[in-house]
N, C-alpha and C. Protein backbone atom coordinates (compact mmCIF):
# COMPACT_ATOMS: atom_id res chain seq x y z
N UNK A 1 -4.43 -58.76 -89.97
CA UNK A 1 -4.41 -57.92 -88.79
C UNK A 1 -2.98 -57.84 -88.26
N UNK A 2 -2.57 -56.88 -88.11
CA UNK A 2 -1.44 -56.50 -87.26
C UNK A 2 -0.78 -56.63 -85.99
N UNK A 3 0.08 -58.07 -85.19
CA UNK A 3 0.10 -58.37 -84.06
C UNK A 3 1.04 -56.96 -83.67
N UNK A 4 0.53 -56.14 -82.93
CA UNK A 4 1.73 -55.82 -82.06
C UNK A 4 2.84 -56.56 -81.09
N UNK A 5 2.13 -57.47 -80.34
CA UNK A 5 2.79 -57.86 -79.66
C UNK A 5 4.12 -59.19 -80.33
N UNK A 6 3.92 -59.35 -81.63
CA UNK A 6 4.90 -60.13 -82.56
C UNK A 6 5.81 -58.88 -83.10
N UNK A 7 5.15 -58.02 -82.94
CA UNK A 7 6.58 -56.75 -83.73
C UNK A 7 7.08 -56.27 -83.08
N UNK A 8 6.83 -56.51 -81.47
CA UNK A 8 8.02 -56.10 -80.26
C UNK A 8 8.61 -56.85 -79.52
N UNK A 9 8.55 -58.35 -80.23
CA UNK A 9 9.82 -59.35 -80.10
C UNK A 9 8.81 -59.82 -79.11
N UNK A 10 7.54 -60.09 -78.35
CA UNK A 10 7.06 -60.35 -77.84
C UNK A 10 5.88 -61.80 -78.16
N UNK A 11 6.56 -62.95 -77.79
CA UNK A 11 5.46 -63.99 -78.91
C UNK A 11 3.78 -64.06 -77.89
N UNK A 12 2.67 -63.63 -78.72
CA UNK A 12 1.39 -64.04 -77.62
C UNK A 12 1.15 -65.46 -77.36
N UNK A 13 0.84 -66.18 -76.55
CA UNK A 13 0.82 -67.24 -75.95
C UNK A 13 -0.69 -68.01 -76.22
N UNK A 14 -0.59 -68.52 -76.91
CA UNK A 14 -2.06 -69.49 -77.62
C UNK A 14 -2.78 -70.38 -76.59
N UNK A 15 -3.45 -70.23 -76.20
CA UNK A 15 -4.38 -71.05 -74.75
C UNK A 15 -5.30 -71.52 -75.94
N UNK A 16 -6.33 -72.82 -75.17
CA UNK A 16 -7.59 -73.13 -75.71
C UNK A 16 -8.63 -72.24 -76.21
N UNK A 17 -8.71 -71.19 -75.49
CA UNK A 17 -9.71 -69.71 -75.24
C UNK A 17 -9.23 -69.08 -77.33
N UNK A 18 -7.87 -69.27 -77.48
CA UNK A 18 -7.76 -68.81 -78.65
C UNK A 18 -8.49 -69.24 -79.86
N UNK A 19 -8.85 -67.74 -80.51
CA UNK A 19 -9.47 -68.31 -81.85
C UNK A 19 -8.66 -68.91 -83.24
N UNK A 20 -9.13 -69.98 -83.66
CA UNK A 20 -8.36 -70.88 -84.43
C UNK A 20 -7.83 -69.47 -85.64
N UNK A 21 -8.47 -68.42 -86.36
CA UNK A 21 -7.91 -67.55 -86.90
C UNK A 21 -6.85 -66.70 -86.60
N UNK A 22 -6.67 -66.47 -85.05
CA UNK A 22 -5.89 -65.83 -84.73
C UNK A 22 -4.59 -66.68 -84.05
N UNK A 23 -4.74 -68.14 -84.27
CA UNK A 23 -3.24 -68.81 -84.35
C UNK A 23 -2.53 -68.78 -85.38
N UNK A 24 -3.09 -68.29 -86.47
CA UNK A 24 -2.46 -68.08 -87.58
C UNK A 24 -1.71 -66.69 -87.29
N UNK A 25 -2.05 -65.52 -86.80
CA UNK A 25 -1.73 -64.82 -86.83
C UNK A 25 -0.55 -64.38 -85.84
N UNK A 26 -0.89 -65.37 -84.88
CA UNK A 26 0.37 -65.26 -83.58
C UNK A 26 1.34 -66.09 -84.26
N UNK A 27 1.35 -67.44 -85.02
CA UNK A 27 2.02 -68.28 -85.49
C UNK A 27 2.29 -68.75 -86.57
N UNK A 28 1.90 -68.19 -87.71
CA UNK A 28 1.87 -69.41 -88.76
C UNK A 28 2.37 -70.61 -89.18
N UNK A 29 3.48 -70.89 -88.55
CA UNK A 29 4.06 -72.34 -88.31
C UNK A 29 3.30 -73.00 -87.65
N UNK A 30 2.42 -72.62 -86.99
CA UNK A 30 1.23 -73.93 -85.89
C UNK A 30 0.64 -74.32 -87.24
N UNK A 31 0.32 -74.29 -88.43
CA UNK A 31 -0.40 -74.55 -89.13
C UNK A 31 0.13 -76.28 -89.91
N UNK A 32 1.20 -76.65 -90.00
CA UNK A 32 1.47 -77.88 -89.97
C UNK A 32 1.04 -78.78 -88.88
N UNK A 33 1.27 -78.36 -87.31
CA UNK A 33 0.77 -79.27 -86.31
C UNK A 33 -0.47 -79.26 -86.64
N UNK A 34 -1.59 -78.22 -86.52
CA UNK A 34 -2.90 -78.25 -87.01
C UNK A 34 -2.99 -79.27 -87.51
N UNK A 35 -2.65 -79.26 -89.01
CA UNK A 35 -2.79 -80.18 -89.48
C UNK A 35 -2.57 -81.94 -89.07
N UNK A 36 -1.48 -82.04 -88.76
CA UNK A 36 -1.10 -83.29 -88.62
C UNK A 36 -1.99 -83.82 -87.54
N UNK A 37 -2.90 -83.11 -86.66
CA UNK A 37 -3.82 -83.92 -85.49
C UNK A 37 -5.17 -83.53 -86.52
N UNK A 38 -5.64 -83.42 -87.81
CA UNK A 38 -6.85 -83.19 -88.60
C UNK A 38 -7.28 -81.92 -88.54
N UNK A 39 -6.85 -80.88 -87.62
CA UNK A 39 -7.62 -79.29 -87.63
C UNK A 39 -7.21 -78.93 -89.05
N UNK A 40 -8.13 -79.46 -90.60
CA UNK A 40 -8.00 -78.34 -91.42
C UNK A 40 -8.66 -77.52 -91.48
N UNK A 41 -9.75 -77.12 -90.68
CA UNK A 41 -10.88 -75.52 -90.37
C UNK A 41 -10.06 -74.54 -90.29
N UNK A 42 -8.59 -74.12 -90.26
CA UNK A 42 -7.94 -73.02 -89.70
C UNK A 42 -8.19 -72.10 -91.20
N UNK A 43 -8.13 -73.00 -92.43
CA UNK A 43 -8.67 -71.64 -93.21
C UNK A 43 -10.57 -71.32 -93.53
N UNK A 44 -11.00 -72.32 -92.69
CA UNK A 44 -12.71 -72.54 -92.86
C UNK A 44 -13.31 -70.61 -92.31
N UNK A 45 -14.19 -70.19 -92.76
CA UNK A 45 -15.09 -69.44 -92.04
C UNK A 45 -15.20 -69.38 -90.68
N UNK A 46 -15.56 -70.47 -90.38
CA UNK A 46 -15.81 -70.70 -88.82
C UNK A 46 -14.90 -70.35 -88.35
N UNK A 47 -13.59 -70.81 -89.02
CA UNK A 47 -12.42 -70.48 -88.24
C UNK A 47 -12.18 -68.73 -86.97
N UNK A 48 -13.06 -67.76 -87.66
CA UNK A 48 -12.70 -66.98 -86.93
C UNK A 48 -14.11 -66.78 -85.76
N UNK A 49 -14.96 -67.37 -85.95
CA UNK A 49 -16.25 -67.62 -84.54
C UNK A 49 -15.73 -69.25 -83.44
N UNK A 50 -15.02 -69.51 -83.97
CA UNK A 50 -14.58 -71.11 -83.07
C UNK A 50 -12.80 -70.83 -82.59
N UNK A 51 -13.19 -70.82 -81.01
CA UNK A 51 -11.83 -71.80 -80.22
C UNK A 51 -11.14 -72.67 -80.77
N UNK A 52 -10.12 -72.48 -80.28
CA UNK A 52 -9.12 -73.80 -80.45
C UNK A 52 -9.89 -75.27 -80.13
N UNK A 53 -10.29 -74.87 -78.61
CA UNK A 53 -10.58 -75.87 -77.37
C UNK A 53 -11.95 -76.07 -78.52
N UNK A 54 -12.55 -75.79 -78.55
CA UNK A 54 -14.55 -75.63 -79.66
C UNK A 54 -13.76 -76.72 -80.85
N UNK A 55 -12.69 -76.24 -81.70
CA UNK A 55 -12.11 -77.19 -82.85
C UNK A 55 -12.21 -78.44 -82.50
N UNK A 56 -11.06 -78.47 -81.35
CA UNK A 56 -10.37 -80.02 -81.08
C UNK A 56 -11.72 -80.47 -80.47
N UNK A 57 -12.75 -80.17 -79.75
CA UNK A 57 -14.15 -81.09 -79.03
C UNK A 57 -15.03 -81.60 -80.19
N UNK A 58 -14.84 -80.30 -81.32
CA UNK A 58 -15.52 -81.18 -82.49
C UNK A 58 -14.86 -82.47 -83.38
N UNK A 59 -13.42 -81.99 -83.18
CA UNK A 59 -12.71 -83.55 -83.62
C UNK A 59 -12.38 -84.59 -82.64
N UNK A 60 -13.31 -84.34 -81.31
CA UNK A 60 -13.09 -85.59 -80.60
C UNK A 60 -12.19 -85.45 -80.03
N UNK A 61 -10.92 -84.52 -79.80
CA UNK A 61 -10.24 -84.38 -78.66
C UNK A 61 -10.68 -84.12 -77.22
N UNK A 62 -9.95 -85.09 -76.33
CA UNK A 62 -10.20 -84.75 -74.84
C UNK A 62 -9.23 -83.81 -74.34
N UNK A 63 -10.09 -82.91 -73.21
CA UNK A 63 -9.17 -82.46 -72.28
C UNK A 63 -7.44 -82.27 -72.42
N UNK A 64 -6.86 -83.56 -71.82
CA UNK A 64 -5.32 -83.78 -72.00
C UNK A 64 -5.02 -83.44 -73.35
N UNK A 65 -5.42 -83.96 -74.32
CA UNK A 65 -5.00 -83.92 -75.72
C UNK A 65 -4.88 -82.27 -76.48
N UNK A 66 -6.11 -81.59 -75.48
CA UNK A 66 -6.12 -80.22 -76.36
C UNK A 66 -5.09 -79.75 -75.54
N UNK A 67 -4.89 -80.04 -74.02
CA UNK A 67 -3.63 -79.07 -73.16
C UNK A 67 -2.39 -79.72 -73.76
N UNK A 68 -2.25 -80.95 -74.43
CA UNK A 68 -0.74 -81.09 -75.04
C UNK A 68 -0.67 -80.35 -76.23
N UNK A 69 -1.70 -80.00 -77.29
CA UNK A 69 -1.92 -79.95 -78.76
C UNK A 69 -1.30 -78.06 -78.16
N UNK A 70 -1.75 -77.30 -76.68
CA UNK A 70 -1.52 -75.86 -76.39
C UNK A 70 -0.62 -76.13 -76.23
N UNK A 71 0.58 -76.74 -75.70
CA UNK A 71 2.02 -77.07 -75.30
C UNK A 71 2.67 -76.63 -76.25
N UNK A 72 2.31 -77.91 -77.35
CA UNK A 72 3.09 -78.49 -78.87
C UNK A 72 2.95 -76.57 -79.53
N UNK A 73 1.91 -76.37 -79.54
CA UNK A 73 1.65 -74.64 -80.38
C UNK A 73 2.90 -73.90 -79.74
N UNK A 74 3.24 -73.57 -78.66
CA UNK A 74 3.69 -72.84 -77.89
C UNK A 74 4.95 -72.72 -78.41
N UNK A 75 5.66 -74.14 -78.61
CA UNK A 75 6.93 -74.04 -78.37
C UNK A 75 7.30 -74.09 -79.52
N UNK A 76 6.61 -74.33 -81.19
CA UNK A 76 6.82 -73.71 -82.27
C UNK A 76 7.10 -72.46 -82.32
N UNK A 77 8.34 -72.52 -83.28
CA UNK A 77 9.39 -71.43 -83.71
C UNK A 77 9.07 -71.21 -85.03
């Protein structure tokens, strides 16, 4: 799929609300952090019916952990 808002120098901003398929698409560099906290679902099926925030509750992340894990996404370059 085609970000517009990545082809007008504009980066979209990944919240919990985001679907784990479409961090790939705002980012593909989030895909190492993914990894390194266990999210390998980002290439699963589910991936495009499941949240970020839905991922990390099924791997047992709390609260704090998913608002640092949105931080850490963000500020990948």
């Amino acid at each position: 799929m085609f970000n517009f808002l990545v082809c007008i120098g504009k980066m979209k901003k990944i919240t919990p609300s985001t679907m784990l398929n479409e961090i790939m698409e705002i980012n593909p560099n989030a895909a190492e952090l993914l990894f390194e906290v266990g999210m390998f679902c980002i290439g699963c099926p589910a991936a495009a019916q499941e949240t970020l925030e839905e991922g990390c509750r099924a791997h047992g992340m709390s609260s704090k952990q998913i608002n640092e894990l949105v931080d850490k996404l963000n500020k990948i370059k």
